[in-house]
Protein backbone atom coordinates (compact mmCIF):
# COMPACT_ATOMS: atom_id res chain seq x y z
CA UNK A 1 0.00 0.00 0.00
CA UNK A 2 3.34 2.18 1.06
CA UNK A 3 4.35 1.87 -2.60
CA UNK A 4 1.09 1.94 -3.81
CA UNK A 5 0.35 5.62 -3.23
CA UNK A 6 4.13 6.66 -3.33
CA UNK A 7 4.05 5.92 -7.34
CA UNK A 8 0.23 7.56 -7.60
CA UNK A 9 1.84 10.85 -5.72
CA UNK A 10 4.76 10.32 -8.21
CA UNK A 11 2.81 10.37 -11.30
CA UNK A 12 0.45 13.36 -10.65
CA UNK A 13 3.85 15.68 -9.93
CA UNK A 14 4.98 14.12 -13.40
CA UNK A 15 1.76 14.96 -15.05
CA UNK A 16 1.54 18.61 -13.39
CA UNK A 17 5.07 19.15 -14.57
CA UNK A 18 4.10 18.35 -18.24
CA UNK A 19 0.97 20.68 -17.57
CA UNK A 20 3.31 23.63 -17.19
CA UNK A 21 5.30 22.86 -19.87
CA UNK A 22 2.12 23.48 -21.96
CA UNK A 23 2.19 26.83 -23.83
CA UNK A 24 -1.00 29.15 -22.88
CA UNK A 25 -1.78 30.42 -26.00
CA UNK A 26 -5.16 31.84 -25.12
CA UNK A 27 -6.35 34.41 -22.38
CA UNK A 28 -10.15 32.33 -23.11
CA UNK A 29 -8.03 29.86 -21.63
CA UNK A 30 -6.62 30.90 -19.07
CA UNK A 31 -9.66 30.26 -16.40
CA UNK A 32 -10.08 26.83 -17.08
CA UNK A 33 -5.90 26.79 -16.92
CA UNK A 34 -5.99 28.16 -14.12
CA UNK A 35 -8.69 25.75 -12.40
CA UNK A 36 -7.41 22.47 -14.05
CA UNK A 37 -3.87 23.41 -12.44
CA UNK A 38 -5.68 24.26 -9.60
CA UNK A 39 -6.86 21.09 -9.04
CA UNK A 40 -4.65 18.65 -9.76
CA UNK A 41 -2.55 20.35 -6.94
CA UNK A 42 -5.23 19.27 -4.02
CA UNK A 43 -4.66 16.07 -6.03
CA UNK A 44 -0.94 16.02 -5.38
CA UNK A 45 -0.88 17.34 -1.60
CA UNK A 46 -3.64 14.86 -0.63
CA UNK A 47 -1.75 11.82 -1.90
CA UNK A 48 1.32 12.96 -0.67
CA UNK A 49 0.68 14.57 2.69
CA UNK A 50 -1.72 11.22 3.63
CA UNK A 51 -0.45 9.25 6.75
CA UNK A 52 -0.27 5.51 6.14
CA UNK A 53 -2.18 3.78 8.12
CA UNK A 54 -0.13 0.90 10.27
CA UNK A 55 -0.79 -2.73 9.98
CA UNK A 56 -2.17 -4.15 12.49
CA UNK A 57 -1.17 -7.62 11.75
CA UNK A 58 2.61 -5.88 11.34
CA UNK A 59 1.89 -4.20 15.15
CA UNK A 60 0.81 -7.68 16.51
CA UNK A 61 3.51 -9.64 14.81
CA UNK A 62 6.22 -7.43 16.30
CA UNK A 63 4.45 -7.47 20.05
CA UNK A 64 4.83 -10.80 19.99
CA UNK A 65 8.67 -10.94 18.87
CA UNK A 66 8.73 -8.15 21.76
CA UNK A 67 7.84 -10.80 24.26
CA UNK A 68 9.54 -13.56 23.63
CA UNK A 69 7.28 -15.77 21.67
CA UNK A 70 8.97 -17.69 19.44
CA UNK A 71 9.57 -19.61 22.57
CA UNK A 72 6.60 -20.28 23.40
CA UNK A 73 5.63 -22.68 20.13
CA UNK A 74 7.68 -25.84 21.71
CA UNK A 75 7.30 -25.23 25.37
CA UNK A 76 6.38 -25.93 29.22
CA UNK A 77 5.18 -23.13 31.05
CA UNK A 78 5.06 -23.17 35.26
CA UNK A 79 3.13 -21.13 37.37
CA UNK A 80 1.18 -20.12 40.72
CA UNK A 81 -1.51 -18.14 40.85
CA UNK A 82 -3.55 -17.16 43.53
CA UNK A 83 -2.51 -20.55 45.40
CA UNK A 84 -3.47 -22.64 41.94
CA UNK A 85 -0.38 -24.20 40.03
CA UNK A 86 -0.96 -23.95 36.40
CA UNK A 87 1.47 -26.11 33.76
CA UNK A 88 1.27 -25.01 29.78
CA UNK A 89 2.58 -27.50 27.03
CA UNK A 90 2.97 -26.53 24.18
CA UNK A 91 3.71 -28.20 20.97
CA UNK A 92 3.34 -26.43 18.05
CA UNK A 93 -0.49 -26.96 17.11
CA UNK A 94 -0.80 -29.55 20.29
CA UNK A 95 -1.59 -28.00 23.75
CA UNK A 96 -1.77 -29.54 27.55
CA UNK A 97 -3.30 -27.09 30.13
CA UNK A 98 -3.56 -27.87 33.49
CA UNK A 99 -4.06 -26.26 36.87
CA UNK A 100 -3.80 -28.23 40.65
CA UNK A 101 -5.33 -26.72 43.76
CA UNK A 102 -6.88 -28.11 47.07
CA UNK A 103 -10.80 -27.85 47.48
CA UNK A 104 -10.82 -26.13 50.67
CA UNK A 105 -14.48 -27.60 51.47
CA UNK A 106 -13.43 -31.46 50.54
CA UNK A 107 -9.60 -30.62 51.04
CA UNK A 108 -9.57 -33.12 47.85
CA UNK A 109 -6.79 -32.26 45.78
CA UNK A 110 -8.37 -30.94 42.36
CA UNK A 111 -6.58 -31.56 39.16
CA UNK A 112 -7.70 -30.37 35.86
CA UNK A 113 -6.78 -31.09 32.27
CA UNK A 114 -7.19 -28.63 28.96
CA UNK A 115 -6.14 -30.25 25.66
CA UNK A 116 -7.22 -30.63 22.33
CA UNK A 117 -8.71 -33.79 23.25
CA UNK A 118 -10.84 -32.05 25.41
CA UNK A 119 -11.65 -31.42 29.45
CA UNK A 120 -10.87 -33.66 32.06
CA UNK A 121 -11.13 -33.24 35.92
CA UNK A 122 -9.58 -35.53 38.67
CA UNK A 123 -10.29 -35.18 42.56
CA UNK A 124 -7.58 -37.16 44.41
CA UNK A 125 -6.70 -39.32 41.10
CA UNK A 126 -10.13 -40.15 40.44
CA UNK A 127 -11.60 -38.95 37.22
CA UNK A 128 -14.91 -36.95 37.91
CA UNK A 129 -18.12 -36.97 35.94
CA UNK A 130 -19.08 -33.61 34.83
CA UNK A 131 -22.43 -32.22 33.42
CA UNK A 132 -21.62 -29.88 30.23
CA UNK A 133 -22.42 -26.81 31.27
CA UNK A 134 -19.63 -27.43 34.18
CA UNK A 135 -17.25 -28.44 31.79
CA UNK A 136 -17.60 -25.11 29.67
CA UNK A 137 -17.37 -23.03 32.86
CA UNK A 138 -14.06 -24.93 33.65
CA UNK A 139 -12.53 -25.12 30.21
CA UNK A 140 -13.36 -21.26 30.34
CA UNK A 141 -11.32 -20.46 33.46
CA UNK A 142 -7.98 -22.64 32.86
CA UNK A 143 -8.28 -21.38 29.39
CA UNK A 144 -8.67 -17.84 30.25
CA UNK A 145 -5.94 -17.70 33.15
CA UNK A 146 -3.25 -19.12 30.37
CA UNK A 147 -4.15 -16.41 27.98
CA UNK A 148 -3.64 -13.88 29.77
CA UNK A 149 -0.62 -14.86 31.41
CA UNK A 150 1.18 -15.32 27.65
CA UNK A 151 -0.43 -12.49 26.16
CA UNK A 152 0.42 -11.28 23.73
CA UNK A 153 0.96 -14.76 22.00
CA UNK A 154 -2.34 -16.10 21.22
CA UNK A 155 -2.62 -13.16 18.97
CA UNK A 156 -2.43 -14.78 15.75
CA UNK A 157 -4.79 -17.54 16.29
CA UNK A 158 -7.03 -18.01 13.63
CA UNK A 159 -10.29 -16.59 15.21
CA UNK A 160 -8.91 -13.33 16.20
CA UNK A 161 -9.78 -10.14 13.91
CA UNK A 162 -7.70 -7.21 14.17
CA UNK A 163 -8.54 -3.67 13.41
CA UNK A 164 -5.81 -0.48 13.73
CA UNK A 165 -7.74 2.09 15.86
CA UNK A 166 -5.08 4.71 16.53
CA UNK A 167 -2.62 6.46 18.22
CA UNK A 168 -2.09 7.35 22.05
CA UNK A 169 0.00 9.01 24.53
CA UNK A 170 0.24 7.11 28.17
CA UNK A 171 2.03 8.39 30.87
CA UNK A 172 4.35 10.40 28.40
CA UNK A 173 4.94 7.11 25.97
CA UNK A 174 3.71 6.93 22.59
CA UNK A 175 1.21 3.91 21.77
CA UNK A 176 -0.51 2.32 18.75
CA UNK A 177 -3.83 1.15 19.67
CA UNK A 178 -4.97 -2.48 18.35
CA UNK A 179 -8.87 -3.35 18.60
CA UNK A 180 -9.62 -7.19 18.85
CA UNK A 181 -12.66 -8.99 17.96
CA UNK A 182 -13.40 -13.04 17.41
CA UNK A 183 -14.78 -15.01 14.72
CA UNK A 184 -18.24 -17.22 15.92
CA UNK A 185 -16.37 -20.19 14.34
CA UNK A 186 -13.17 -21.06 16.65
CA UNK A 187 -13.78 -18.37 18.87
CA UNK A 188 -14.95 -20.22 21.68
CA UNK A 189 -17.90 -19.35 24.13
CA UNK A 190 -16.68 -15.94 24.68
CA UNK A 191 -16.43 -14.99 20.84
CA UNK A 192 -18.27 -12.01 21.79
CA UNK A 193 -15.81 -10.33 23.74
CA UNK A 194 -13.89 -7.32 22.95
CA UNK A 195 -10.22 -6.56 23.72
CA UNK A 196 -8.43 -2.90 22.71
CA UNK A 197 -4.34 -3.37 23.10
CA UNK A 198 -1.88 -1.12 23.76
CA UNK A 199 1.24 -1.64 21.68
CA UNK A 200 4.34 0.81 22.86
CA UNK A 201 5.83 2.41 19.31
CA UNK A 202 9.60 2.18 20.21
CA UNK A 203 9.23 -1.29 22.36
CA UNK A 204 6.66 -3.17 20.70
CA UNK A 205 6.06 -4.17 23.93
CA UNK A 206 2.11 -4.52 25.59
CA UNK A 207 1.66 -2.53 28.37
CA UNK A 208 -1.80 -2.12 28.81
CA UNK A 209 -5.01 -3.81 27.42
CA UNK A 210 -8.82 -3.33 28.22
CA UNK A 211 -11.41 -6.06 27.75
CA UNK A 212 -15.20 -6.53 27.94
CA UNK A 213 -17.10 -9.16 29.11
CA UNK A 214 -20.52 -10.62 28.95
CA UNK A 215 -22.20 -10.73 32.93
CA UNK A 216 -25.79 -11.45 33.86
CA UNK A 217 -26.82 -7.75 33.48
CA UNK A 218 -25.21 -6.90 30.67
CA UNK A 219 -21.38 -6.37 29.93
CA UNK A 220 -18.74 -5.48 32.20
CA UNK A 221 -14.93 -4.00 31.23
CA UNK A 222 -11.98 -4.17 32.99
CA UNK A 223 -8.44 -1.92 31.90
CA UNK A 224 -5.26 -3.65 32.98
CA UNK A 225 -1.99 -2.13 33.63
CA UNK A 226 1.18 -4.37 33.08
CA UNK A 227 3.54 -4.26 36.01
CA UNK A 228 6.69 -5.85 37.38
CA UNK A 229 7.89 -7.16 33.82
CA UNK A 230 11.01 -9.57 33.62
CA UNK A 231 12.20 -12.26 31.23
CA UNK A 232 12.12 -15.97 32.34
CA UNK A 233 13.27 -17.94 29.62
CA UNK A 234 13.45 -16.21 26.91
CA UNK A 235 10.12 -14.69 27.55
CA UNK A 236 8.93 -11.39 28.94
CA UNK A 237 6.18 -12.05 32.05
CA UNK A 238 4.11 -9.34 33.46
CA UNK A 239 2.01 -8.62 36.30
CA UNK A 240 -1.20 -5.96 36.22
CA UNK A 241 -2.81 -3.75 37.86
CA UNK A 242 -6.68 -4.53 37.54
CA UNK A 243 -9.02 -1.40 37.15
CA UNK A 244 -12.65 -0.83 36.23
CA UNK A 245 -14.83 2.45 35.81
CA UNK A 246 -17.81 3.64 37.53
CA UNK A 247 -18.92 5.02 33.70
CA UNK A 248 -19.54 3.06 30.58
CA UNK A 249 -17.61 4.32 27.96
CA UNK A 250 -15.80 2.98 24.76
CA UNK A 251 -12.68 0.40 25.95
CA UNK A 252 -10.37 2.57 23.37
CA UNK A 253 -10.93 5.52 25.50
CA UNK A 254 -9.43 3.77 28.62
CA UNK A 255 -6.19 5.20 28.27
CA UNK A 256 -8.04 8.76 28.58
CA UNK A 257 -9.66 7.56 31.78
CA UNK A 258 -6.53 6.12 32.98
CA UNK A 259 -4.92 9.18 32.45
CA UNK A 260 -7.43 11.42 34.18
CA UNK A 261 -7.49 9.10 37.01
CA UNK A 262 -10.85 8.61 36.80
CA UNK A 263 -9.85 4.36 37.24
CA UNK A 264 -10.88 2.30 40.11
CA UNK A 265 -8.36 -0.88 41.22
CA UNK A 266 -9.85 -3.62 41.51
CA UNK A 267 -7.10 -6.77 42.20
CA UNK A 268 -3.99 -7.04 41.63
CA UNK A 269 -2.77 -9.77 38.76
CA UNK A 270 0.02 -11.23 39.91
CA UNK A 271 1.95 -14.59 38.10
CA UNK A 272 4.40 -16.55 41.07
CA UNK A 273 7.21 -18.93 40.57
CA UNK A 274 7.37 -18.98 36.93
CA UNK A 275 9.68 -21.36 34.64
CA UNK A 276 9.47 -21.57 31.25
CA UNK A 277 11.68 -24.62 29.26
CA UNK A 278 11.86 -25.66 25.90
CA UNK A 279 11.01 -28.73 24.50
């Protein structure tokens, strides 16, 4: 597209040059001279004074070389969070998710398993029989804590649909702003959610995102601030900081909010112990 309206902005100064060259050899002609010259100018400073527009699939691509995650296509993942031990596998196409906690009703020790074979739970080694609509709820939550703790590598799965929404300025740093929407068709059970990312121009790197969610009433959003960032294996690892709004607003005008401090915390998002190792 670069190129594209480069050699269109090209050819209109060529073909105004050649204009002038033209002998006037009429004042009747003059006028419409004057106004066909007049024109083609507005031609030539649109073309050439018009911004490009980045690529969001360029944006994405680099946020995700930003963070590491060519190391995450052949890999084991290891973390706590919030007293739950998660494990990620990943092979290529093939994925093993699992999290281990204790019941603290039962005190059974709870182990759950994500793949692309499907959902399985265990409570002290023995496989439990769940109804469907508990199995969703389940595959839901394992699913959702590992993609947020990798972000921003799921990214390019096939599903997600990215839009370029513009520019912004966050606590002094320059950002591009990436909107994210799902396909019905591989986009699981919350295909209607909406996610706006926040892509720093120099770094690549994610530093904030804001999400909304379907609840009982209606739809909620949260804005999260990434916090406490280090590598661990190759990979960059963040923290947030959780925040909501009393107001309903657009999620790409979070960063305004944020700014004003118009923001309420609400937890605090925090990944322990983590190992990643390649397979």
């Amino acid at each position: 597209m670069y190129f594209r309206e480069r050699l269109f902005c090209f050819k209109l100064a060529i073909a105004f040059y050649l204009w002038l060259l033209q002998p006037i050899n009429a004042m009747k002609n003059l006028r419409a001279i004057l106004l066909s010259g007049f024109i083609l100018a507005l031609l030539i400073v649109s073309a050439c004074s018009k911004k490009d527009t980045p690529d969001a699939q360029q944006l994405v691509d680099q946020a995700i070389a930003a963070h590491g995650g060519q190391h995450l296509d052949k890999a084991i993942v290891t973390f706590k969070f919030r007293d739950t031990r998660f494990r990620v596998l990943r092979d290529e196409g093939a994925f093993v998710y699992s999290r281990t906690f204790t019941n603290d009703t039962t005190g059974q020790r709870i182990h759950d398993v994500l793949s692309n074979s499907g959902f399985k739970r265990t409570a002290d080694d023995v496989e439990v029989e769940l109804p469907q609509e508990r199995q969703q709820a389940y595959t839901a939550s394992v699913n959702g804590v590992v993609y947020f703790a990798l972000l921003p590598y799921f990214l390019n799965d096939a599903a997600v649909q990215k839009e370029y929404i513009g520019e912004a300025t966050v606590k002094g740093e320059p950002y591009h702003k990436i909107k994210v929407t799902f396909a019905q068709e591989g986009g699981g059970e919350d295909h209607e959610d909406i996610y706006v990312y926040w892509f720093h121009k120099q770094t690549h790197t994610m530093d904030y995102l804001a999400y909304s969610y379907q609840e009982e009433d209606g739809r909620g959003s949260r804005f999260r601030e990434a916090v406490n960032q280090r590598e661990v294996g190759g990979v960059r690892i963040q923290d947030y900081i959780n925040y909501t709004a009393k107001e309903n607003f657009a999620l790409e005008n979070y960063d305004k909010a944020f700014e004003a401090g118009n923001l309420e915390k609400v937890s605090d998002i925090i990944l322990d112990e983590v190992q990643v190792s390649e397979l």
